[in-house]
C-alpha atoms as a PDB file:
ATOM      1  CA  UNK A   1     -16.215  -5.766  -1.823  1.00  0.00           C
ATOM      2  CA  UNK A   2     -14.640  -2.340  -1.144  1.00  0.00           C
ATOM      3  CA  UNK A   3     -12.037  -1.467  -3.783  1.00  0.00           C
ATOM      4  CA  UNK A   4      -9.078  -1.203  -0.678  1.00  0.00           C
ATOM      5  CA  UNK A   5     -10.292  -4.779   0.186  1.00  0.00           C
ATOM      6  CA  UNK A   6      -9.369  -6.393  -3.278  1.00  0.00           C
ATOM      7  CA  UNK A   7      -6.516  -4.229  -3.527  1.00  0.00           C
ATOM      8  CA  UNK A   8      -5.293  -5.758   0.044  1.00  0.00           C
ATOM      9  CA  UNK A   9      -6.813  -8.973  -0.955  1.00  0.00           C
ATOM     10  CA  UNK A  10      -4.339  -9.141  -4.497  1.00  0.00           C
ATOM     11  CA  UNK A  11      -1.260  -8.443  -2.513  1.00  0.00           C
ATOM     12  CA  UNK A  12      -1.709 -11.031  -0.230  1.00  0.00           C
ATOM     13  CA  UNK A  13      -2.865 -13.474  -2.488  1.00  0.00           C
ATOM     14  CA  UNK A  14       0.247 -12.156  -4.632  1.00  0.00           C
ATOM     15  CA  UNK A  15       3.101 -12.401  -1.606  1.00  0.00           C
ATOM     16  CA  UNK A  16       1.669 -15.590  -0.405  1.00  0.00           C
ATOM     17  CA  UNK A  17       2.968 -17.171  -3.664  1.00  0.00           C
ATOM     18  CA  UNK A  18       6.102 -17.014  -2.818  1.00  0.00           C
ATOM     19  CA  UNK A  19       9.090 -14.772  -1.212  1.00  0.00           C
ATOM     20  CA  UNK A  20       9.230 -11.514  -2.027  1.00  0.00           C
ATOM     21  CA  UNK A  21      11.838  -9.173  -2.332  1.00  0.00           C
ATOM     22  CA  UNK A  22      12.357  -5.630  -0.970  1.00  0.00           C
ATOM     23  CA  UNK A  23      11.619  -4.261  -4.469  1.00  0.00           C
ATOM     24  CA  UNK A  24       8.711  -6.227  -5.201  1.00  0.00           C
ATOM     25  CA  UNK A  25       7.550  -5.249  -1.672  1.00  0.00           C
ATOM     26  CA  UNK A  26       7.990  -1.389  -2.488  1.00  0.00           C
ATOM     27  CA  UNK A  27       6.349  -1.765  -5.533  1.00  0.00           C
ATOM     28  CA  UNK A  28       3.241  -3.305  -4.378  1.00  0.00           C
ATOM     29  CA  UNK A  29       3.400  -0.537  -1.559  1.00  0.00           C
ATOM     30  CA  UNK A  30       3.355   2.464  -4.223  1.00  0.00           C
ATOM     31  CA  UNK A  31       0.579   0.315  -6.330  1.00  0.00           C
ATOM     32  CA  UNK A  32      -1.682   0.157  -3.163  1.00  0.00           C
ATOM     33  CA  UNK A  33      -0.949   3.805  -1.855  1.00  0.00           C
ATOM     34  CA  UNK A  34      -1.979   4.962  -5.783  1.00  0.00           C
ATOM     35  CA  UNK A  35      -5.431   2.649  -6.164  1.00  0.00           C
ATOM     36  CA  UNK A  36      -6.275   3.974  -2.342  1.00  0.00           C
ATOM     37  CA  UNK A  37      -5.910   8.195  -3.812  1.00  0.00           C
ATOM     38  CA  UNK A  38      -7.700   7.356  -6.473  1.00  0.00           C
ATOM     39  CA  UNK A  39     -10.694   5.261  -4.678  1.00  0.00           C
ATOM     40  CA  UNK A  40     -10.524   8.041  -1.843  1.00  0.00           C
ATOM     41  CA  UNK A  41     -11.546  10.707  -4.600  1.00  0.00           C
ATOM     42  CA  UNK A  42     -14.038   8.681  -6.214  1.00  0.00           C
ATOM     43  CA  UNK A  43     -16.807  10.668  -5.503  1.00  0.00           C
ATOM     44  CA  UNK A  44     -19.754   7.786  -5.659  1.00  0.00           C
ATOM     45  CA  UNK A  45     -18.305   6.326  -2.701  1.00  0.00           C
ATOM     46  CA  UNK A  46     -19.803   7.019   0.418  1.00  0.00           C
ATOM     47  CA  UNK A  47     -18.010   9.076   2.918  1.00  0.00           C
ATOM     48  CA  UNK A  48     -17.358   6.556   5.073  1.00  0.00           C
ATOM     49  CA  UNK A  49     -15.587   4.480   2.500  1.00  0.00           C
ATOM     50  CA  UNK A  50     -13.460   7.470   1.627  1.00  0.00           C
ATOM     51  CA  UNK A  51     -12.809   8.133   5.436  1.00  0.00           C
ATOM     52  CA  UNK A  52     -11.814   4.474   6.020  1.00  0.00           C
ATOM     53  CA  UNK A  53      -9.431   5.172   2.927  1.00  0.00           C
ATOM     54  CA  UNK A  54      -7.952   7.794   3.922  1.00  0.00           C
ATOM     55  CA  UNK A  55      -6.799   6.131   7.417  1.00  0.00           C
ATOM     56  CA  UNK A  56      -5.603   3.236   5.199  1.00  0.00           C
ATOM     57  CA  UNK A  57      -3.230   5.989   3.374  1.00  0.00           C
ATOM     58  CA  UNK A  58      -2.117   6.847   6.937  1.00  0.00           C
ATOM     59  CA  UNK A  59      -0.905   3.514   7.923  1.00  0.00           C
ATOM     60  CA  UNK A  60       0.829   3.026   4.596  1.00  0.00           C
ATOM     61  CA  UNK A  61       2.685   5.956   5.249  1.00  0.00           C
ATOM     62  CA  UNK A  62       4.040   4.658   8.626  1.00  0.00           C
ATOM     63  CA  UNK A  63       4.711   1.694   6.551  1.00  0.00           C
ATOM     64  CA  UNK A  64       6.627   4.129   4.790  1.00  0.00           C
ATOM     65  CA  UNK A  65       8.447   6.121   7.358  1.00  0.00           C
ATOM     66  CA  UNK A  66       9.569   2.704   8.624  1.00  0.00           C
ATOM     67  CA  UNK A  67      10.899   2.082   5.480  1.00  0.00           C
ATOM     68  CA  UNK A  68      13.127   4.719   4.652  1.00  0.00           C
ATOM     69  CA  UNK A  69      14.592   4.037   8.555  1.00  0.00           C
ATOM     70  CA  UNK A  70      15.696   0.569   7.839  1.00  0.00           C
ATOM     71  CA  UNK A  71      19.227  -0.098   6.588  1.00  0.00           C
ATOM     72  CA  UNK A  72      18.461  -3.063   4.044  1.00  0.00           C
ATOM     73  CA  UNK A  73      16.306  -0.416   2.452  1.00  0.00           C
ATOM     74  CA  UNK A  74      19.116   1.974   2.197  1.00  0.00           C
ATOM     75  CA  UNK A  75      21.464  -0.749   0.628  1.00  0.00           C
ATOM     76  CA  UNK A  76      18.778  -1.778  -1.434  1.00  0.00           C
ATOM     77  CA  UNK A  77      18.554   1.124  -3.045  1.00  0.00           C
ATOM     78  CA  UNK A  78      22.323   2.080  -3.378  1.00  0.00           C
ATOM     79  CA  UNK A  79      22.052   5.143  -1.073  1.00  0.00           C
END
């Protein structure tokens, strides 16, 4: 299995438990974004796999930008 497929896999399996809140949710955002940089410079992964991660990165940073433009966010976190 690709290491951003058990990652993915874990959070769903993890969120499907029950309902999450928007700090659990931006929490298992930062620990997917961090296990996708470091499997995107592992350097005995093909090219393609680190290609595919990359892209993966990019729509977790939409995810992000999103994010930070929602107002439950900014109440969340006191701003």
């Amino acid at each position: 299995m690709m290491p951003s497929a058990q990652v993915l896999k874990d959070a769903t399996l993890f969120f499907s438990c029950s309902t999450p809140n928007l700090a659990t949710v931006i929490l298992a955002m930062d620990f997917i974004n961090d296990k996708f940089t470091v499997h995107a410079h592992d350097w005995t992964l093909s090219p393609a796999i680190k290609a595919s991660l990359e892209l993966q990165k990019k729509t977790l940073n939409q995810y992000y930008l999103l994010m930070d433009a929602s107002e439950v966010y900014h109440v969340a976190m006191g701003m």
